[in-house]
C-alpha atoms as a PDB file:
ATOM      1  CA  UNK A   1      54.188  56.645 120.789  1.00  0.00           C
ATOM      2  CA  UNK A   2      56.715  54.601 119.150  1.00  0.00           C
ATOM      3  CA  UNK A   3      59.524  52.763 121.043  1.00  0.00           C
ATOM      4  CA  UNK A   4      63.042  53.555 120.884  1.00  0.00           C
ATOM      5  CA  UNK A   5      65.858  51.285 119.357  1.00  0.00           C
ATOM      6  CA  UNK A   6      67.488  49.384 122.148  1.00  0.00           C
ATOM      7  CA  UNK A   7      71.089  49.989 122.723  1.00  0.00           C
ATOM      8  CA  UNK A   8      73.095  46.953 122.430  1.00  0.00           C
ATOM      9  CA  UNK A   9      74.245  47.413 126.165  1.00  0.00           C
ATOM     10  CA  UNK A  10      70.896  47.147 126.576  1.00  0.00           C
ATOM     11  CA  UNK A  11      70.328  44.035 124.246  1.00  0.00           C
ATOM     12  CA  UNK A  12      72.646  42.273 125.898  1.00  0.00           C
ATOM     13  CA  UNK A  13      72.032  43.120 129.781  1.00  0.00           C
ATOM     14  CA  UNK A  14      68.467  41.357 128.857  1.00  0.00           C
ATOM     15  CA  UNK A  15      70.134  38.585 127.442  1.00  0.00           C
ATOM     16  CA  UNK A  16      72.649  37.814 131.030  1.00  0.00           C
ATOM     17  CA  UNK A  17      69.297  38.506 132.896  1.00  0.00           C
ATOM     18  CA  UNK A  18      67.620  35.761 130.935  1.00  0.00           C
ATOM     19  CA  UNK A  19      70.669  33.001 130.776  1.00  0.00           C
ATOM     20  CA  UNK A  20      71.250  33.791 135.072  1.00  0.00           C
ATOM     21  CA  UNK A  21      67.183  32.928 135.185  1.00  0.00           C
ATOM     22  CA  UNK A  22      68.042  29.449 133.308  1.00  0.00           C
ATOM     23  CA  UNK A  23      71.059  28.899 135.603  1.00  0.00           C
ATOM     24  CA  UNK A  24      69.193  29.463 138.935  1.00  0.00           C
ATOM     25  CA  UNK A  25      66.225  27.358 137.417  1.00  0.00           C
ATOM     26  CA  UNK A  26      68.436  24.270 137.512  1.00  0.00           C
ATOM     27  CA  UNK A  27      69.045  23.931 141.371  1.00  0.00           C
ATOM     28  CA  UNK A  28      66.883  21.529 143.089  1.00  0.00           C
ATOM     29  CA  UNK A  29      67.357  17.502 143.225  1.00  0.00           C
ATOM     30  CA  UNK A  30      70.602  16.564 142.014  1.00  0.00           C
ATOM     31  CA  UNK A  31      70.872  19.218 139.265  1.00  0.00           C
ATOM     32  CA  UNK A  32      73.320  22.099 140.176  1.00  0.00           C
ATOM     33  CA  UNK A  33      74.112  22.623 143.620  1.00  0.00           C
ATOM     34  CA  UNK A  34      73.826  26.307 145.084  1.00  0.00           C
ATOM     35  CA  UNK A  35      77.270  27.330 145.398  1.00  0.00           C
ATOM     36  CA  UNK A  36      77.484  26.422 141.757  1.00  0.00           C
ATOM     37  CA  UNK A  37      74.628  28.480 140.893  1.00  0.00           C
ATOM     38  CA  UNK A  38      75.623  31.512 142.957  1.00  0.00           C
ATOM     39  CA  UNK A  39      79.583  31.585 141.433  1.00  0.00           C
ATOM     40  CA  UNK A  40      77.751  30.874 137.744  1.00  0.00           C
ATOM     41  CA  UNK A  41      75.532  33.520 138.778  1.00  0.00           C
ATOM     42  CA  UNK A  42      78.181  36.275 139.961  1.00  0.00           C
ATOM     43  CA  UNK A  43      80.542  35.542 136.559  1.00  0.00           C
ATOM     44  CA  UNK A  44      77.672  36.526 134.513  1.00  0.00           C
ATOM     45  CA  UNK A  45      76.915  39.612 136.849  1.00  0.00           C
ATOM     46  CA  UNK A  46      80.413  40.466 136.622  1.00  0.00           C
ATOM     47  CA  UNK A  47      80.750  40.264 133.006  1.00  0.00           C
ATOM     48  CA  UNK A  48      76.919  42.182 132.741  1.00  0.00           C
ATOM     49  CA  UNK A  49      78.277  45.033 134.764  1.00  0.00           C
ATOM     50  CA  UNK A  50      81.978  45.713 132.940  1.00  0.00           C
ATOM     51  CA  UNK A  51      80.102  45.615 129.491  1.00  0.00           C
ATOM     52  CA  UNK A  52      76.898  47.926 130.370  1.00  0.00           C
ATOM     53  CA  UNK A  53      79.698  50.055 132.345  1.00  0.00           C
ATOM     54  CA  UNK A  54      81.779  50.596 129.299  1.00  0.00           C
ATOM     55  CA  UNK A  55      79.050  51.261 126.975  1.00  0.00           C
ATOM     56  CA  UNK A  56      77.900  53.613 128.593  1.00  0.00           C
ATOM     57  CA  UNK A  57      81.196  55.948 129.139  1.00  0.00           C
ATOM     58  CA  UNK A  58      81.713  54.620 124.755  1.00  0.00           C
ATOM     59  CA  UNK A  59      77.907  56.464 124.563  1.00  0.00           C
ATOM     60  CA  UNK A  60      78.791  59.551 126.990  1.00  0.00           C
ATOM     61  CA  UNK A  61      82.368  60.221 125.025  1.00  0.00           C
ATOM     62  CA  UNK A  62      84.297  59.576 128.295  1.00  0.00           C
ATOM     63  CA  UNK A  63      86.087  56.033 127.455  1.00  0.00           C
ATOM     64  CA  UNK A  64      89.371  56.868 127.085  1.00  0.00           C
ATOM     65  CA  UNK A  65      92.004  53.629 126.196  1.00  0.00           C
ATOM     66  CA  UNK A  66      94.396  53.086 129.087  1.00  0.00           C
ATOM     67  CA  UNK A  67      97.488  51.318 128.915  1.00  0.00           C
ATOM     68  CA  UNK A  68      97.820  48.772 131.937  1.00  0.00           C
ATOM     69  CA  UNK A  69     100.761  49.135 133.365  1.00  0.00           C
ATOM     70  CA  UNK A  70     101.852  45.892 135.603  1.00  0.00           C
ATOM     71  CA  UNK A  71     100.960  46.739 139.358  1.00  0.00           C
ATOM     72  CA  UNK A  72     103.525  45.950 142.186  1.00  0.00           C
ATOM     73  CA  UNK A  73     101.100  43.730 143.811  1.00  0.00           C
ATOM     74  CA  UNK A  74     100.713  41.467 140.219  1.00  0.00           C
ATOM     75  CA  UNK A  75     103.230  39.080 141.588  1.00  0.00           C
ATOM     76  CA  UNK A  76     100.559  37.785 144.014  1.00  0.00           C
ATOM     77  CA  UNK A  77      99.169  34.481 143.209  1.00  0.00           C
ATOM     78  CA  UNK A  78      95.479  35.353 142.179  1.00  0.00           C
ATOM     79  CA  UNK A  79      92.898  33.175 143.948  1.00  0.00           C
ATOM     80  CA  UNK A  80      92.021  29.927 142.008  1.00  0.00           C
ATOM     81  CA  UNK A  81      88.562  30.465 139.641  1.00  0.00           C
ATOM     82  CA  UNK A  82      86.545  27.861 141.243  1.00  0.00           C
ATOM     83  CA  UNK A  83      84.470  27.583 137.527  1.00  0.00           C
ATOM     84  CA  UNK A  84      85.754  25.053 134.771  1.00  0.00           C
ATOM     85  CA  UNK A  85      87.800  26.722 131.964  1.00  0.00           C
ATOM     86  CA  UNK A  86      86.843  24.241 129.089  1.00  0.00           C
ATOM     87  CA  UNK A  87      85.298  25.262 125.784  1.00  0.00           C
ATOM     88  CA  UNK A  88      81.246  25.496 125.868  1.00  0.00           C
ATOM     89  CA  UNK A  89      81.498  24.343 129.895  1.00  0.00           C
ATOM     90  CA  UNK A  90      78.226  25.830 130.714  1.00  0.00           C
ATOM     91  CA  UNK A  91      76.317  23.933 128.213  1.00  0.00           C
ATOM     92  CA  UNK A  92      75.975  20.623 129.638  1.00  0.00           C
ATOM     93  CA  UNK A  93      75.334  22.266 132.746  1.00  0.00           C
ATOM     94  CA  UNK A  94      72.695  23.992 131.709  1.00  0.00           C
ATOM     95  CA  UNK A  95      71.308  22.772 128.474  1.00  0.00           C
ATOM     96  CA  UNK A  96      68.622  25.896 128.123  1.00  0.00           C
ATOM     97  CA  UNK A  97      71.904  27.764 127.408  1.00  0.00           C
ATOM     98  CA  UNK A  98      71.448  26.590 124.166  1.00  0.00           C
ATOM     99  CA  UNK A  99      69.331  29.148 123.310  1.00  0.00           C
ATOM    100  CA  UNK A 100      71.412  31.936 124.867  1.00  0.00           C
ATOM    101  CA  UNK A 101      74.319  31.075 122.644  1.00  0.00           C
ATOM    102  CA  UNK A 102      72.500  31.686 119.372  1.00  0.00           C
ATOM    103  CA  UNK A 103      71.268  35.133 120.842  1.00  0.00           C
ATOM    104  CA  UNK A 104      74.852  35.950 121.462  1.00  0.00           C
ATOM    105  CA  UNK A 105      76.048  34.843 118.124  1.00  0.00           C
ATOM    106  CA  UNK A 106      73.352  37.316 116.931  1.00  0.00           C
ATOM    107  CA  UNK A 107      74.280  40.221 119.316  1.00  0.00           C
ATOM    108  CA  UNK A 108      77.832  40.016 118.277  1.00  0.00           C
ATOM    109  CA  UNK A 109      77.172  40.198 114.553  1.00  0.00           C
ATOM    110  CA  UNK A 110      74.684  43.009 115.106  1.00  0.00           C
ATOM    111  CA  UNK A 111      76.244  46.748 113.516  1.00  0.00           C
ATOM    112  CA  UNK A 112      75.792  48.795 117.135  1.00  0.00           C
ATOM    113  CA  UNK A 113      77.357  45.728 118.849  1.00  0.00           C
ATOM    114  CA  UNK A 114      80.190  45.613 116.334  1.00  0.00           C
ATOM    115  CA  UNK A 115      80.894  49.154 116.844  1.00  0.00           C
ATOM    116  CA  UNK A 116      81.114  49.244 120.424  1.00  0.00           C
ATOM    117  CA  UNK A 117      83.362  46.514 120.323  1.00  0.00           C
ATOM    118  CA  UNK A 118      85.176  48.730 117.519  1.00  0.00           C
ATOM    119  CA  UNK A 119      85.552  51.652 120.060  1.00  0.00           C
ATOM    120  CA  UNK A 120      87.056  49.459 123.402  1.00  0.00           C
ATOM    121  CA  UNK A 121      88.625  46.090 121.985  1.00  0.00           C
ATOM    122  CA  UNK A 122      90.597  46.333 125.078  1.00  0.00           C
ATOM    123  CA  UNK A 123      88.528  46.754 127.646  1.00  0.00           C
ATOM    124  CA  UNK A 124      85.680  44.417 126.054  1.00  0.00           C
ATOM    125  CA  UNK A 125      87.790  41.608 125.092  1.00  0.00           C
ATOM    126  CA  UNK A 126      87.813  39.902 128.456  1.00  0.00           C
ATOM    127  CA  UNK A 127      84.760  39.737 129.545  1.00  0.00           C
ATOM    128  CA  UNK A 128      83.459  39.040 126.266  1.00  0.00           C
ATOM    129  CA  UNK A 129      85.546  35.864 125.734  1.00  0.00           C
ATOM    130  CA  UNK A 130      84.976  34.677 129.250  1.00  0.00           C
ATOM    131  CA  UNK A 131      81.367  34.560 128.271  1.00  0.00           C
ATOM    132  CA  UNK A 132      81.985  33.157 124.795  1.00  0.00           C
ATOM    133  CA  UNK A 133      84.030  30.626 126.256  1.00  0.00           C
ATOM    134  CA  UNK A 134      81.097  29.724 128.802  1.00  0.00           C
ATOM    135  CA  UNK A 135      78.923  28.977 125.966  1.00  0.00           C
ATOM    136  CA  UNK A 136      81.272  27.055 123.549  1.00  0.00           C
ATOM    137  CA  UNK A 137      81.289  30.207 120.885  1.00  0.00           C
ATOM    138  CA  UNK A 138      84.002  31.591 119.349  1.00  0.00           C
ATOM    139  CA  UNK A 139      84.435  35.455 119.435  1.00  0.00           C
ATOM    140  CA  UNK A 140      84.933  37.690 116.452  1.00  0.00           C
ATOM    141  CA  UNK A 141      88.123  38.095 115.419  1.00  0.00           C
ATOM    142  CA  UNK A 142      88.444  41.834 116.836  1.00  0.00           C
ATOM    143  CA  UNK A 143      88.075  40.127 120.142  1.00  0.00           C
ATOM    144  CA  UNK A 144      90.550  37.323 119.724  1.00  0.00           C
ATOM    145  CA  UNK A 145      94.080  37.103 121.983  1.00  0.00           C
ATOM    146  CA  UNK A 146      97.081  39.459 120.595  1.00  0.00           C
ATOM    147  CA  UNK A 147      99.064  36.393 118.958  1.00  0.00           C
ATOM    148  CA  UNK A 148     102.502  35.877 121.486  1.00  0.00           C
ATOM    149  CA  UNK A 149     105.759  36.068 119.887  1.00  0.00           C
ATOM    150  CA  UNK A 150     107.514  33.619 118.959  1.00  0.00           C
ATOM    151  CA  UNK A 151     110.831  33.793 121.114  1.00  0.00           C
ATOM    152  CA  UNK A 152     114.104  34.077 118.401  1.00  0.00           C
ATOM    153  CA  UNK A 153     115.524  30.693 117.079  1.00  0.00           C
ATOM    154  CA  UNK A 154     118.714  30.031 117.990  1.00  0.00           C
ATOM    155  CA  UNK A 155     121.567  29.773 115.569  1.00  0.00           C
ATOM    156  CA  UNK A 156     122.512  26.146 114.790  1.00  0.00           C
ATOM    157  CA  UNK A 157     125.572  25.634 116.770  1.00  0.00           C
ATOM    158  CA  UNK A 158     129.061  25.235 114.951  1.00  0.00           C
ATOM    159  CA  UNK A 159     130.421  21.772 115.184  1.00  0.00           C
ATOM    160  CA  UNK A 160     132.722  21.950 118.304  1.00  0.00           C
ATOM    161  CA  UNK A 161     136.346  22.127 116.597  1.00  0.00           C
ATOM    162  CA  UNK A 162     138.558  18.971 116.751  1.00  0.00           C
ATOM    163  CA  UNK A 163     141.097  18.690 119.855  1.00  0.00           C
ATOM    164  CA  UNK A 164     144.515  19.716 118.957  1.00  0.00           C
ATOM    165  CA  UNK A 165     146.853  17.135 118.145  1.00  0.00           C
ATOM    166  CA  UNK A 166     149.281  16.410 121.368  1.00  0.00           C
ATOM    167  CA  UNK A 167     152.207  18.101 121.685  1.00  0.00           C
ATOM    168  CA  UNK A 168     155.787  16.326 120.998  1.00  0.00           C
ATOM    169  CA  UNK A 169     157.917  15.820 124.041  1.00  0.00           C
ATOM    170  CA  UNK A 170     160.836  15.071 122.570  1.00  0.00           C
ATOM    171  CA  UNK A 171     162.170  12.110 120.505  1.00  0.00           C
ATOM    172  CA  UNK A 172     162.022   8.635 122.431  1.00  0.00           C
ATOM    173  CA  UNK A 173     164.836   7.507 124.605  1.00  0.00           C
ATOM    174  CA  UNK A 174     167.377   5.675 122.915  1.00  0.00           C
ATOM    175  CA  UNK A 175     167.649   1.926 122.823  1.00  0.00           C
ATOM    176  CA  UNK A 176     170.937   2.127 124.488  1.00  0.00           C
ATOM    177  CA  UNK A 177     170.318   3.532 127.800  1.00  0.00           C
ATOM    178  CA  UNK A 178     169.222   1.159 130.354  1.00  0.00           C
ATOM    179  CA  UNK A 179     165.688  -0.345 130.515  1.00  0.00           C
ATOM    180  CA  UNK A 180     164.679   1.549 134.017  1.00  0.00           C
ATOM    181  CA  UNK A 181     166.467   4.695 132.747  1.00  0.00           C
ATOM    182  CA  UNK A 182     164.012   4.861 129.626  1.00  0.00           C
ATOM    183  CA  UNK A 183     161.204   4.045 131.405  1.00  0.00           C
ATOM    184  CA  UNK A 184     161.826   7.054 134.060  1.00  0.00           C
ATOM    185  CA  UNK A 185     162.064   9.322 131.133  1.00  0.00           C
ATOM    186  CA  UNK A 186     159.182   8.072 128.838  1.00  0.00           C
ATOM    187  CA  UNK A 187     156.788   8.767 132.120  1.00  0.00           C
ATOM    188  CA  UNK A 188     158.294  12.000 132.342  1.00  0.00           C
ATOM    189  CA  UNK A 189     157.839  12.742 128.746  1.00  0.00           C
ATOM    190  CA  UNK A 190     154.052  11.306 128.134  1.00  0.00           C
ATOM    191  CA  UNK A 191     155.488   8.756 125.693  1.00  0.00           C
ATOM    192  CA  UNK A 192     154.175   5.227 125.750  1.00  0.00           C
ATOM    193  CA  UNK A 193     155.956   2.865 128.115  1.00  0.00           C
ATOM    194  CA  UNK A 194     158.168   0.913 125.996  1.00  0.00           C
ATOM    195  CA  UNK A 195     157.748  -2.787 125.730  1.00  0.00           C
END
């Protein structure tokens, strides 16, 4: 009786069982401690579950693309991810993950893989690059981050315009009048005392 293809949902929910076996084989002495394990160990369920879940409503006909539309309660601060964020974190950790990594590379190149990605970018894109990012790969490009805009440039700003010149008050007070007299009205006038 000859065996049927595996899926690539299925492919790949072999492969997370496998890498969460090397994970929980590295508690014990001063390895990994448990709580480590265990939140390793739920990312990679999480991540197992939203892929397997999505290939199978691709497979049944029933994915349809949803536009998220920000929720009223998105303003709350979203608890911190107790897990390092760097690039290829889970490596060191965990050197057997070596070997995971390659498999990946090879899932994601595979045809059936590529086409389920090809049917929910969206919806795969996350928990795809979380996992990527776990094991230092990078993803394909259909799973890569929409590029941000760039916000406008401003227009280079005119050179500010020179002051305008002072206004004449009049002519200066005549050398005649008396020396207190001109004074009084050079003050009055904004003329410069005279000497």
């Amino acid at each position: 009786m000859p065996i049927a293809p595996r899926t690539p949902a299925e492919c790949f929910a072999t492969l997370i069982a496998w890498l969460s076996r090397a994970v929980a084989a590295m508690s014990g002495g001063d390895r990994l401690s448990y709580l480590l394990i265990g939140q390793i160990a739920d990312r990679l369920r999480g991540i197992k579950r939203r892929v397997v879940r999505i290939a199978a409503r691709v497979g049944d006909g029933r994915y349809r693309f949803r536009s998220v539309a920000p929720h009223p309660r998105a303003a709350t601060p979203r608890r911190a991810d107790p897990l390092p964020k760097t690039f290829g974190w889970l490596l060191p950790l965990v050197p057997d993950a070596v070997v995971f990594r390659a498999q990946l590379d090879s899932l994601l190149r595979d045809p059936g893989m590529a086409e389920l990605m090809q049917a929910a970018p969206a919806s795969l894109a996350r928990p795809l690059r979380s996992l990527c990012r776990m094991l230092g790969l990078s993803p394909p490009p259909i799973l890569a981050l929409p590029a941000k805009p760039r916000p406008p440039r401003a227009a280079p700003a005119a050179p500010p315009a020179p002051p305008p010149p002072p206004a004449s008050r009049g002519p200066a007070p005549p050398a005649w009048m008396p020396r207190r007299t001109r004074w009084t009205m050079t003050r009055i006038r904004g003329s410069p005392r005279p000497a």
